[in-house]
N, C-alpha and C. Protein backbone atom coordinates (compact mmCIF):
# COMPACT_ATOMS: atom_id res chain seq x y z
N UNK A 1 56.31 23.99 -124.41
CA UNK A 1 55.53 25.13 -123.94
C UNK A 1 54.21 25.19 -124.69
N UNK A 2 53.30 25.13 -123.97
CA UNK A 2 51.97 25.36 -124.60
C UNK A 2 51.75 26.88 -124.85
N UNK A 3 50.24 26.97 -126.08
CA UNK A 3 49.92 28.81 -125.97
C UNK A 3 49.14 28.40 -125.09
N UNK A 4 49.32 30.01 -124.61
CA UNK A 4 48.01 29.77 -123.51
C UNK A 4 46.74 31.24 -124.03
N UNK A 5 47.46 31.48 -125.57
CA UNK A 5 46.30 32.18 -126.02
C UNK A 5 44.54 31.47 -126.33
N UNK A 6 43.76 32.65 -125.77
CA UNK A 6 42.39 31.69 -125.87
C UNK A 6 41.33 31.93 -127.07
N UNK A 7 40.95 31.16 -127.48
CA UNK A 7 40.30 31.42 -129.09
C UNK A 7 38.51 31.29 -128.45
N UNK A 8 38.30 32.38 -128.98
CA UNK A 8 36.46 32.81 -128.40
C UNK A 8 35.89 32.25 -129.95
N UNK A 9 34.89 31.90 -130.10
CA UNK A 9 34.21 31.62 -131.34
C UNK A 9 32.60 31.80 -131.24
N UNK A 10 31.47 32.59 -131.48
CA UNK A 10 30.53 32.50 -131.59
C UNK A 10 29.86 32.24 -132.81
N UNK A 11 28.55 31.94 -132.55
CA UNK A 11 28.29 31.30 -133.91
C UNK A 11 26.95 32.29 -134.41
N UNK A 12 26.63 32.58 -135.85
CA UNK A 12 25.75 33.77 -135.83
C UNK A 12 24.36 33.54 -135.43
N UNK A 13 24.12 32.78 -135.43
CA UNK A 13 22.76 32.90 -134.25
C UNK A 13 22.87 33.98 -132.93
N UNK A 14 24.34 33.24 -132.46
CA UNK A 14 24.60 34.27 -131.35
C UNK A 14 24.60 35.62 -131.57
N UNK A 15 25.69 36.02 -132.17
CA UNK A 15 26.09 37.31 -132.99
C UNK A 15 24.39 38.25 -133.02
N UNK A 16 23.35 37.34 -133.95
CA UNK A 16 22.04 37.80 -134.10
C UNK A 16 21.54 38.46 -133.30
N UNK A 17 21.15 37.18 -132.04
CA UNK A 17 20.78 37.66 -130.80
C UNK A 17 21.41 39.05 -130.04
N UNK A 18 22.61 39.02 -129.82
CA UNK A 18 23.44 40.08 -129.33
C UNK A 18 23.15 41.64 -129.95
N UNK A 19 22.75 41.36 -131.49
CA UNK A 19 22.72 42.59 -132.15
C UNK A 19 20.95 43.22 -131.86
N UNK A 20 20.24 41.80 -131.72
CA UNK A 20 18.73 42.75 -131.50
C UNK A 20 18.71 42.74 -130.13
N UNK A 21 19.27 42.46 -129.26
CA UNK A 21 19.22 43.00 -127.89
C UNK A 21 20.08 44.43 -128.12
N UNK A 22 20.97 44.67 -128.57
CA UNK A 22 22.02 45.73 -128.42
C UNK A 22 20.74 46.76 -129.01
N UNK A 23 20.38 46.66 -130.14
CA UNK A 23 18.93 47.37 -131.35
C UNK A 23 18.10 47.83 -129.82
N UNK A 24 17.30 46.91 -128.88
CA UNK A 24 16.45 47.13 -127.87
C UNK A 24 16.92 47.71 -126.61
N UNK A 25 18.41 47.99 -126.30
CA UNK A 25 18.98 48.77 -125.50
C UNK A 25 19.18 50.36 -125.70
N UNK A 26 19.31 50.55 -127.28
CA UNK A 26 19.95 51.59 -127.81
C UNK A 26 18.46 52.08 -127.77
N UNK A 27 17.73 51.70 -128.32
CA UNK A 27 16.77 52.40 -128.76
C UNK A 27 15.91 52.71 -127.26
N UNK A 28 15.90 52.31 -126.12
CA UNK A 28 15.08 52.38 -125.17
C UNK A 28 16.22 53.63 -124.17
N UNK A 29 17.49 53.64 -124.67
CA UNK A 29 18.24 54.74 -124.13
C UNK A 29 18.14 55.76 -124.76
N UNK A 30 17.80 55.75 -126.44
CA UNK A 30 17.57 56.81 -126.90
C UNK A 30 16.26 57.83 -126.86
N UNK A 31 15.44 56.86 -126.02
CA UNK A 31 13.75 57.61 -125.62
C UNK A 31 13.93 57.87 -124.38
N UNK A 32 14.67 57.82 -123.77
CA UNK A 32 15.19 58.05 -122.42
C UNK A 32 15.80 59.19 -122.25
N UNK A 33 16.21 59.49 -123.80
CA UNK A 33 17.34 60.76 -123.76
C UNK A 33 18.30 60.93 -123.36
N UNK A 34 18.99 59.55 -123.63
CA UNK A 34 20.49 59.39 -123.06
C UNK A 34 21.43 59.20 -124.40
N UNK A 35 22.65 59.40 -124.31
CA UNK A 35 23.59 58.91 -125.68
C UNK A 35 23.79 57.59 -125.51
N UNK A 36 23.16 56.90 -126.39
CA UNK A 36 22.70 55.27 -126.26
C UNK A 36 24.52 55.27 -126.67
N UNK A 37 25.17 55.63 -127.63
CA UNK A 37 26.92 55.15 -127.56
C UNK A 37 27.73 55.19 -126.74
N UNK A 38 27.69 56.60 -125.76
CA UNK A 38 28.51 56.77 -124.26
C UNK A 38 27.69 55.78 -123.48
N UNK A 39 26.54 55.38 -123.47
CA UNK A 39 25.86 54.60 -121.99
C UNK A 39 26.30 53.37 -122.37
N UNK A 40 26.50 52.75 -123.70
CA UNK A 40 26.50 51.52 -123.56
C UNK A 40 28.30 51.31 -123.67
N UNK A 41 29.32 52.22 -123.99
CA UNK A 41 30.86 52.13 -123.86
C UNK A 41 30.62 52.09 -122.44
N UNK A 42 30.16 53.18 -121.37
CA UNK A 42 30.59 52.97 -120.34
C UNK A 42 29.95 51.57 -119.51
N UNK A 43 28.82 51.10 -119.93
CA UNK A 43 28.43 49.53 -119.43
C UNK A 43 29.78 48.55 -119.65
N UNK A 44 29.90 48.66 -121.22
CA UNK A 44 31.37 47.85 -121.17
C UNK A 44 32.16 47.81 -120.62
N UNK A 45 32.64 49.20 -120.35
CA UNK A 45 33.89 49.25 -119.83
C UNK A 45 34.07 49.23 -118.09
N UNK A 46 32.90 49.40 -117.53
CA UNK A 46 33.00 49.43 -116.03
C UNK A 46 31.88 48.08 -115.84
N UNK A 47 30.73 47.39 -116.80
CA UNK A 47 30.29 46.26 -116.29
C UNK A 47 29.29 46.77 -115.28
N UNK A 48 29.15 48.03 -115.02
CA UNK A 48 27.90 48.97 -114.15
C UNK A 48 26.67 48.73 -114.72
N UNK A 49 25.36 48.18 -114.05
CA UNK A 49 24.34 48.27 -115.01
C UNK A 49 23.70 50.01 -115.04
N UNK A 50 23.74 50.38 -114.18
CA UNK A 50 23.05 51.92 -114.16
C UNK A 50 23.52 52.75 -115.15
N UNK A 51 24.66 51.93 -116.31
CA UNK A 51 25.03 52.95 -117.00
C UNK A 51 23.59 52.46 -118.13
N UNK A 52 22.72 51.78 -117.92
CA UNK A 52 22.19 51.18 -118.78
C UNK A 52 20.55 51.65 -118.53
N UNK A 53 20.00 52.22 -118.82
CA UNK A 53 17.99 52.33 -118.80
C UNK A 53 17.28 51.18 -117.81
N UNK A 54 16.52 51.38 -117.28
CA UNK A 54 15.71 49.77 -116.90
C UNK A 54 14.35 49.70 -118.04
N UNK A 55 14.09 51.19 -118.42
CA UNK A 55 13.16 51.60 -119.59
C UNK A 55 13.29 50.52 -120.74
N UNK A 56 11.82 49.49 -120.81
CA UNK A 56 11.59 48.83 -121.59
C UNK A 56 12.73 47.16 -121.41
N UNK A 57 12.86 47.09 -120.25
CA UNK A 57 13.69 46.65 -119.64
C UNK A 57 15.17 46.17 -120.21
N UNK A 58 15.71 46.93 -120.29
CA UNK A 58 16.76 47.53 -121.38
C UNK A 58 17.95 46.82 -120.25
N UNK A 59 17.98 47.11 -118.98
CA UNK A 59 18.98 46.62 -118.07
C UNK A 59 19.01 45.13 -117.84
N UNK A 60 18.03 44.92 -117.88
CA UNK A 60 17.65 43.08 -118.00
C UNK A 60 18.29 43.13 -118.97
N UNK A 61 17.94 43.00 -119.88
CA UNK A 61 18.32 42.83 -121.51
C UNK A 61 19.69 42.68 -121.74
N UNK A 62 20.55 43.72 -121.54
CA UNK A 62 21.48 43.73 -121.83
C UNK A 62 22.75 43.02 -120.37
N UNK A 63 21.82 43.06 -119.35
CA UNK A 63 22.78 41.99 -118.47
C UNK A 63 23.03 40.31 -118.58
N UNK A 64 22.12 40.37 -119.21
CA UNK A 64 21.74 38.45 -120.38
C UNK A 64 23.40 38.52 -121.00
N UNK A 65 23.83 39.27 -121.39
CA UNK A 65 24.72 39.27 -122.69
C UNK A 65 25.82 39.04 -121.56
N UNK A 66 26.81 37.79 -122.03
CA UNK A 66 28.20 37.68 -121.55
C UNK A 66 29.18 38.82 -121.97
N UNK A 67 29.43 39.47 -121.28
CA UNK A 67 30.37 40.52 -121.78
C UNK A 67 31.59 40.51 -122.94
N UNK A 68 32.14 39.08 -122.66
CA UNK A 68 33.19 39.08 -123.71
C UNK A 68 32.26 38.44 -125.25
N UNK A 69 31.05 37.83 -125.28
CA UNK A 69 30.52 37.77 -126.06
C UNK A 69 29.90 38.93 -127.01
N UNK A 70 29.74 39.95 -126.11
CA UNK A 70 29.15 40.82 -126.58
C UNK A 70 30.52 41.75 -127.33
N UNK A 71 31.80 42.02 -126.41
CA UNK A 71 33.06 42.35 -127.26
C UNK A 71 33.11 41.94 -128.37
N UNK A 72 33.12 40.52 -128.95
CA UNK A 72 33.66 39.74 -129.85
C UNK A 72 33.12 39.82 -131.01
N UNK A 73 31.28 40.14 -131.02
CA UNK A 73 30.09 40.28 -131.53
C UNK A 73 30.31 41.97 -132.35
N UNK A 74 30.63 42.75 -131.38
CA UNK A 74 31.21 44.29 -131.61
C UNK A 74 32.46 44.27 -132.39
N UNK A 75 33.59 43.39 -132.19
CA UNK A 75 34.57 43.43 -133.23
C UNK A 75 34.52 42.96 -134.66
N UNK A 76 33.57 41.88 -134.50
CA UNK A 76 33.43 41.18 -135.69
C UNK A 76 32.54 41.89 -136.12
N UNK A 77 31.47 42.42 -136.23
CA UNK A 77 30.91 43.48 -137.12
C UNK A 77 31.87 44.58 -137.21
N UNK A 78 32.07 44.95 -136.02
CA UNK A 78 33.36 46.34 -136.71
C UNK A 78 33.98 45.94 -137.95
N UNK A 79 35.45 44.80 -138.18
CA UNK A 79 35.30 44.15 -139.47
C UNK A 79 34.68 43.95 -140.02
N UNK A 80 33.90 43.58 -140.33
CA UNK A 80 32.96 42.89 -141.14
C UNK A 80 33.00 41.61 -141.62
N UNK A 81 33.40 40.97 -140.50
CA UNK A 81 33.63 39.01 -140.35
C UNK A 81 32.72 38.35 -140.22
């Protein structure tokens, strides 16, 4: 029997990237006057861009980002890995 668990690995270049795009989303939702933390949980979690600004093109921006990359990027700083 094989695992059929799947091992994600990014490398911090990536991680980098992910974090100053996430920096240029937050901050273009927060001049927007939106709660840059609820807009960008609910992008995650529904994959909707409208939960996201087009302000400073913040929706571009953050549709670049592979979603599970961007999870993985969010956990591993949550730890601090």
């Amino acid at each position: 029997m094989q695992d059929k668990t799947m091992v994600f690995s990014l490398g911090g270049d990536k991680d980098d990237e992910i974090k100053q795009s996430l920096i240029v989303v937050y901050d273009a939702l927060r001049a927007k006057g939106y709660n840059p933390i609820n807009q960008i949980v609910g992008y995650i979690l529904s994959e909707d861009p409208t939960y996201i600004t087009t302000h400073n093109n913040a929706r571009r921006i953050i549709s670049k980002i592979d979603r599970d990359d961007l999870l993985e990027a969010l956990v591993k700083s949550y730890l601090n890995l």
